[in-house]
C-alpha atoms as a PDB file:
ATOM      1  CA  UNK A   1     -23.559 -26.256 -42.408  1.00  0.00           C
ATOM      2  CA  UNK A   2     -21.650 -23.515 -40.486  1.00  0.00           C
ATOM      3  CA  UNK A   3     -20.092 -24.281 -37.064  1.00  0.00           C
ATOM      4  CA  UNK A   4     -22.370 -23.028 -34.311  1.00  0.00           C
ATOM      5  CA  UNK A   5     -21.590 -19.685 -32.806  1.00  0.00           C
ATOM      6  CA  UNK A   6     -23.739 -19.379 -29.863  1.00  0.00           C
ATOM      7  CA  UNK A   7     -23.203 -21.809 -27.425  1.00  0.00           C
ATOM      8  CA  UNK A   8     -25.073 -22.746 -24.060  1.00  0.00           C
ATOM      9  CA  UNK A   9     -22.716 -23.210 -21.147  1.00  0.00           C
ATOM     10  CA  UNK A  10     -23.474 -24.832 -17.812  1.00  0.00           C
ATOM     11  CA  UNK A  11     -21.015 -23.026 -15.568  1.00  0.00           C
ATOM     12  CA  UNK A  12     -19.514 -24.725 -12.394  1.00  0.00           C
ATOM     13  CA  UNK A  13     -22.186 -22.099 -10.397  1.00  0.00           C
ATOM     14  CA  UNK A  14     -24.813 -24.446 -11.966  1.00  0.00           C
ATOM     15  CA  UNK A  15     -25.471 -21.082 -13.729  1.00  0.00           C
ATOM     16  CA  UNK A  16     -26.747 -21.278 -17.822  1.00  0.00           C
ATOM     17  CA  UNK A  17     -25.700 -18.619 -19.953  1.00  0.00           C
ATOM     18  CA  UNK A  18     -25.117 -18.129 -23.585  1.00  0.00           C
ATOM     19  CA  UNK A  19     -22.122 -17.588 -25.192  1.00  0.00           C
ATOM     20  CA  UNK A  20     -21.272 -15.695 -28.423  1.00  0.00           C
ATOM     21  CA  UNK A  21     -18.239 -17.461 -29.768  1.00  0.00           C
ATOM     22  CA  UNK A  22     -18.516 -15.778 -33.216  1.00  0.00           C
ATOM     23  CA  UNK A  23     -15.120 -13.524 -32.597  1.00  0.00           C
ATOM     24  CA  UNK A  24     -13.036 -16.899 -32.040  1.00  0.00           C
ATOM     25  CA  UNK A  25     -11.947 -19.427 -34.753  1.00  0.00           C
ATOM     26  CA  UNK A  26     -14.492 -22.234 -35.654  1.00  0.00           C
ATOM     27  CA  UNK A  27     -12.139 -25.299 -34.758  1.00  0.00           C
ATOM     28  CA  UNK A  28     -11.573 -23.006 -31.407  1.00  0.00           C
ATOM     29  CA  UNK A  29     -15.646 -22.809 -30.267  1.00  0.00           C
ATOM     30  CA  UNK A  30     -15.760 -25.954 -28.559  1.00  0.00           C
ATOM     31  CA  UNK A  31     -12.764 -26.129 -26.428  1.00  0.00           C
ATOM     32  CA  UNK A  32     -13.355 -22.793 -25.150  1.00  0.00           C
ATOM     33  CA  UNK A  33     -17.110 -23.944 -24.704  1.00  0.00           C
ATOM     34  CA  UNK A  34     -15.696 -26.477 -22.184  1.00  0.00           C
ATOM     35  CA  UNK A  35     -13.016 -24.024 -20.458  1.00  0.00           C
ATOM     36  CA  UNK A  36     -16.408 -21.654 -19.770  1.00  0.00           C
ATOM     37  CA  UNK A  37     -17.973 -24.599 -18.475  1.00  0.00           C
ATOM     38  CA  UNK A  38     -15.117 -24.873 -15.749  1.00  0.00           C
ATOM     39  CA  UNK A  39     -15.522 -21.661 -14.796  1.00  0.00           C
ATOM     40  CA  UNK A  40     -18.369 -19.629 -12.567  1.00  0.00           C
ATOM     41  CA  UNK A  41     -21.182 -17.521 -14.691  1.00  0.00           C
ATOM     42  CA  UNK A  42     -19.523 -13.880 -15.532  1.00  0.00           C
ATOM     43  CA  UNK A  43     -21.968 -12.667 -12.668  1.00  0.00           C
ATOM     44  CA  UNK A  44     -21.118 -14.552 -10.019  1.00  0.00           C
ATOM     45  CA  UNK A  45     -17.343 -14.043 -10.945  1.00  0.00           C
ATOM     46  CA  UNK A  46     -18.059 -10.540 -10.746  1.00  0.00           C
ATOM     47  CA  UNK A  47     -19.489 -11.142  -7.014  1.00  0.00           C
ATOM     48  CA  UNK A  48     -16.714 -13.308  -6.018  1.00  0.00           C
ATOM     49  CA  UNK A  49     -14.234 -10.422  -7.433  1.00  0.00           C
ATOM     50  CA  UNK A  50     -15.991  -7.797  -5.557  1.00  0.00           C
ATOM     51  CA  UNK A  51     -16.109  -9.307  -2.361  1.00  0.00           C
ATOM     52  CA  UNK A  52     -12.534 -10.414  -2.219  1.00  0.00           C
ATOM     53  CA  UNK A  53     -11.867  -6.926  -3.440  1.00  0.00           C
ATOM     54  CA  UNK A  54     -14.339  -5.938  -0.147  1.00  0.00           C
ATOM     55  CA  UNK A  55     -12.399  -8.116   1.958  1.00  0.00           C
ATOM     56  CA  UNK A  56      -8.959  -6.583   1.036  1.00  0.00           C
ATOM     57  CA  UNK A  57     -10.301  -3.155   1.238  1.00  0.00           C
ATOM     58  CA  UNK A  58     -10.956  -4.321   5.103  1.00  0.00           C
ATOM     59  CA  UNK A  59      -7.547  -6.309   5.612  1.00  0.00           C
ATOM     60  CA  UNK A  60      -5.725  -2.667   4.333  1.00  0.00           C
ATOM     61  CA  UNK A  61      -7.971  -0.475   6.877  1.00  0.00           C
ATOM     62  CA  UNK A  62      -7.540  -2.862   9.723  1.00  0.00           C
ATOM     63  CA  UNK A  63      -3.360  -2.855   8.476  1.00  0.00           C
ATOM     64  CA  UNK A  64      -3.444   0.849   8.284  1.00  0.00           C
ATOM     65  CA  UNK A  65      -5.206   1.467  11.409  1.00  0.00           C
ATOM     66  CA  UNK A  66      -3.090  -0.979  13.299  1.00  0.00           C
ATOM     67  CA  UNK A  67       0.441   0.736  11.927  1.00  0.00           C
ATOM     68  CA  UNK A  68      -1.614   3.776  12.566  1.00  0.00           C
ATOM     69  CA  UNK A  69      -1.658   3.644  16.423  1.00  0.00           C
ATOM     70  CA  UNK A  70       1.692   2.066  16.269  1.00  0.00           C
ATOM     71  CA  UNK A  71       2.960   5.362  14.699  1.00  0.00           C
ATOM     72  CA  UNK A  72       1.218   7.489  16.848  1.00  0.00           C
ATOM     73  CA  UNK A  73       2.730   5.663  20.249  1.00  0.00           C
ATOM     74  CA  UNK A  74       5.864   5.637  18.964  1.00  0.00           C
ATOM     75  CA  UNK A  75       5.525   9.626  18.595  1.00  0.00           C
ATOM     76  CA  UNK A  76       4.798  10.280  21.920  1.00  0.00           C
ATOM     77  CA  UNK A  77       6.726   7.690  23.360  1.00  0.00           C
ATOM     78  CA  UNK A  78       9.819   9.553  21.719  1.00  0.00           C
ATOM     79  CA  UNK A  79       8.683  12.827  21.790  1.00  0.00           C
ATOM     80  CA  UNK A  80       8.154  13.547  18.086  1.00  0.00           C
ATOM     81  CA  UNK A  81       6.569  16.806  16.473  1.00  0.00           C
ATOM     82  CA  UNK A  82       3.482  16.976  15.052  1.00  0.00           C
ATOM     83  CA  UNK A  83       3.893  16.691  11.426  1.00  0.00           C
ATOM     84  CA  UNK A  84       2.608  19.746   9.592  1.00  0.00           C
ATOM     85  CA  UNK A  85       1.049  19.539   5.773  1.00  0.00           C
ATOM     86  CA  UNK A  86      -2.617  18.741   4.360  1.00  0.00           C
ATOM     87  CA  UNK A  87      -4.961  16.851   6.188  1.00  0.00           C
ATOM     88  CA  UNK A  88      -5.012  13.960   4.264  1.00  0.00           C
ATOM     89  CA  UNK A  89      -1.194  13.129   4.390  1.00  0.00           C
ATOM     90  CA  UNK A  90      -0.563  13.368   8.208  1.00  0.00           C
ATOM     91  CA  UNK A  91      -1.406   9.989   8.625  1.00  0.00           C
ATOM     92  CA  UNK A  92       0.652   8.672   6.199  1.00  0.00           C
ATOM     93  CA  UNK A  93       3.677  11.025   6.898  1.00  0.00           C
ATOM     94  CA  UNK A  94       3.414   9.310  10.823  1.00  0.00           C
ATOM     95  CA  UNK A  95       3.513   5.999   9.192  1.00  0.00           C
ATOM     96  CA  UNK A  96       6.456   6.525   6.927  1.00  0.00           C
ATOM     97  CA  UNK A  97       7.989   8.501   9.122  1.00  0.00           C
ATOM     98  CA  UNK A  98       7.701   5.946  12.103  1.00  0.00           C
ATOM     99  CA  UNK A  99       8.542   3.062   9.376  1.00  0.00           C
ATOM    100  CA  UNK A 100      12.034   4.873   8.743  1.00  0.00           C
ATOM    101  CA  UNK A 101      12.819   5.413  11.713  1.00  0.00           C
ATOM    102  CA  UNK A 102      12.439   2.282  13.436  1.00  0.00           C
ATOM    103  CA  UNK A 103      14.577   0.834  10.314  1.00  0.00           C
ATOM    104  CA  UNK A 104      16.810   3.564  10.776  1.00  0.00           C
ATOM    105  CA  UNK A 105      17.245   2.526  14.338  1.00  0.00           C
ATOM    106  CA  UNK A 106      18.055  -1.006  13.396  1.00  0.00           C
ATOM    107  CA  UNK A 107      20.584  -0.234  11.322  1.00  0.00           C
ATOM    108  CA  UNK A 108      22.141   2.577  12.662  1.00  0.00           C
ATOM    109  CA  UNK A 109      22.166   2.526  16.365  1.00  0.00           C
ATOM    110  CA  UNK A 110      21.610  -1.739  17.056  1.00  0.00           C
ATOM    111  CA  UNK A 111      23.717  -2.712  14.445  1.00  0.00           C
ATOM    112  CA  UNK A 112      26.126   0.092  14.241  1.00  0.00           C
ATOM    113  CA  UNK A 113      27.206   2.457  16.627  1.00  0.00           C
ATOM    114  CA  UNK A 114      25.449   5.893  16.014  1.00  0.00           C
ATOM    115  CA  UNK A 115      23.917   7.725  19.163  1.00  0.00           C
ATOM    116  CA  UNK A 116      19.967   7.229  19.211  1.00  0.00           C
ATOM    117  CA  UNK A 117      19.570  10.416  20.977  1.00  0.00           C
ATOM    118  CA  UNK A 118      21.304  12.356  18.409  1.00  0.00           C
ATOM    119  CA  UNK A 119      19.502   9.715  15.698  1.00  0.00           C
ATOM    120  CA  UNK A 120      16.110  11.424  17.263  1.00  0.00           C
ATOM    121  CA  UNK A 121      17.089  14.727  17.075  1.00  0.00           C
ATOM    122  CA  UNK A 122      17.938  15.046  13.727  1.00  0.00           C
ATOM    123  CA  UNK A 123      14.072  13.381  13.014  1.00  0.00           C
ATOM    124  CA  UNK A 124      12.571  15.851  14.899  1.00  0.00           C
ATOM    125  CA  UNK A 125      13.920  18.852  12.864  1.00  0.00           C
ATOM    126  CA  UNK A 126      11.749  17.248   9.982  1.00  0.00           C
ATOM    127  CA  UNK A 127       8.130  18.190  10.330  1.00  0.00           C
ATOM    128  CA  UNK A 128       6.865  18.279   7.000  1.00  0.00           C
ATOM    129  CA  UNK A 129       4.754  15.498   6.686  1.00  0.00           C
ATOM    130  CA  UNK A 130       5.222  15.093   3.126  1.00  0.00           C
ATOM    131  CA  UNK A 131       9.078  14.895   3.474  1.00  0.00           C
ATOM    132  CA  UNK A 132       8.990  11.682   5.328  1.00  0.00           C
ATOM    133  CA  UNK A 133       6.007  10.555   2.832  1.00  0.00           C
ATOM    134  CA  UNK A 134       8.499  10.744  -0.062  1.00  0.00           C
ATOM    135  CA  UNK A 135      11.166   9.080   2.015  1.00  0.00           C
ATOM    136  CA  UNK A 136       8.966   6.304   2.300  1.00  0.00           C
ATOM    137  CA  UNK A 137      11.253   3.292   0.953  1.00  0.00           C
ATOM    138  CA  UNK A 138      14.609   4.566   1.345  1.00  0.00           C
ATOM    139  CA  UNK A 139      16.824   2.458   3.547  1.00  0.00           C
ATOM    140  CA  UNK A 140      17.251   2.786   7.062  1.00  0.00           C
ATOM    141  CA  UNK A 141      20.655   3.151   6.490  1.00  0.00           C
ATOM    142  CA  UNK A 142      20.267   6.709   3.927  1.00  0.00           C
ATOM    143  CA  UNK A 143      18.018   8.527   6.861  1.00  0.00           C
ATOM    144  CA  UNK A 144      21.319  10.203   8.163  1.00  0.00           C
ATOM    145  CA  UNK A 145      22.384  11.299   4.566  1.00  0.00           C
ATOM    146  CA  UNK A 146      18.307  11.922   3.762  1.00  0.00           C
ATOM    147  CA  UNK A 147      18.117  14.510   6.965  1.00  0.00           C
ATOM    148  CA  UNK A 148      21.386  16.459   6.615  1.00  0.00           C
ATOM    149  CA  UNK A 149      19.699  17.478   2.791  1.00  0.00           C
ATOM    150  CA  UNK A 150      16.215  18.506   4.267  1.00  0.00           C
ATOM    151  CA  UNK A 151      15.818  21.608   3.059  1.00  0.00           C
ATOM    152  CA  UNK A 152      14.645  24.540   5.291  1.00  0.00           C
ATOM    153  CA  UNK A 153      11.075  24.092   4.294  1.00  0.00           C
ATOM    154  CA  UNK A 154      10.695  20.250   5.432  1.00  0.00           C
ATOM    155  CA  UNK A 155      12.072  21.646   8.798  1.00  0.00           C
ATOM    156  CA  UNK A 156       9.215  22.967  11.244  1.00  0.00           C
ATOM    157  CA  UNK A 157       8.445  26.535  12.207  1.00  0.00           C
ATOM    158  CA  UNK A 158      10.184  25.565  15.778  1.00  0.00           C
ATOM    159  CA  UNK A 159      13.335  24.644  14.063  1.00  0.00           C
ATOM    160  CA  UNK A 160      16.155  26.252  15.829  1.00  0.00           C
ATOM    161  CA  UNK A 161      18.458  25.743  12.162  1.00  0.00           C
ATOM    162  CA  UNK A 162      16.290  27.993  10.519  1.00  0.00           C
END
């Protein structure tokens, strides 16, 4: 007599389902048996999964949206260009760029001794939305350095260097 190879689990969802155990070892079958039984049904893990994946997919658009509006203050509080590229990365060029720059202030201007107007200036020069997206997790400390290589093309039309 051959050790079983389907096996009837009750899952901890109070679900039933069969199980073929065929691709495991024979003197395995059993104890993974029980480890299935500990376990919820393969479709309600895949609802649990999706809704946590649901809920995260909110948590990110309420973060975004949040760091959004931050971005987008800070901008016209400072009197920032509009950031010029494809539609789709303006929003994330603000946050980066906003991101940077309040690290960049940190560093620079609170804990060192670099002018914040001239700090601002140098940011405004950059209007290429994917410039600043590509910046994104450089160190407040490199945005001087990161700036004074900008090439003429991450600098807007309105760019007086040009």
């Amino acid at each position: 007599m051959a050790v079983r190879t389907q096996w009837t689990v009750e899952h901890a969802c109070s679900h039933q389902a069969v199980h073929d155990l065929s691709n495991r070892p024979a003197d395995k079958r059993a104890g993974f048996a029980r480890w299935l039984a500990g376990r919820d049904c393969t479709d309600c893990w895949k609802a649990a999964r999706d809704a946590d994946t649901e809920s995260k997919e909110e948590w990110l658009a309420a973060k975004r949206a949040e760091e959004q509006q931050a971005a987008v203050e800070w901008a016209k509080q400072f009197d920032m260009p509009q950031l010029e590229g494809p539609e789709k990365a303006l929003a994330w060029g603000e946050r980066s760029r906003h991101h940077l720059m309040t690290s960049a202030h940190t560093s620079l201007v609170v804990e060192d001794s670099w002018d914040e107007a001239e700090l601002e200036e140098k940011a405004r020069s950059i209007t290429r939305a994917g410039w600043w997206i590509d910046q994104r997790d450089a160190e407040g400390t490199d945005l001087l350095e990161l700036l004074g290589a900008a090439g003429g093309d991450d600098r807007g039309t309105e760019n007086p260097f040009r």
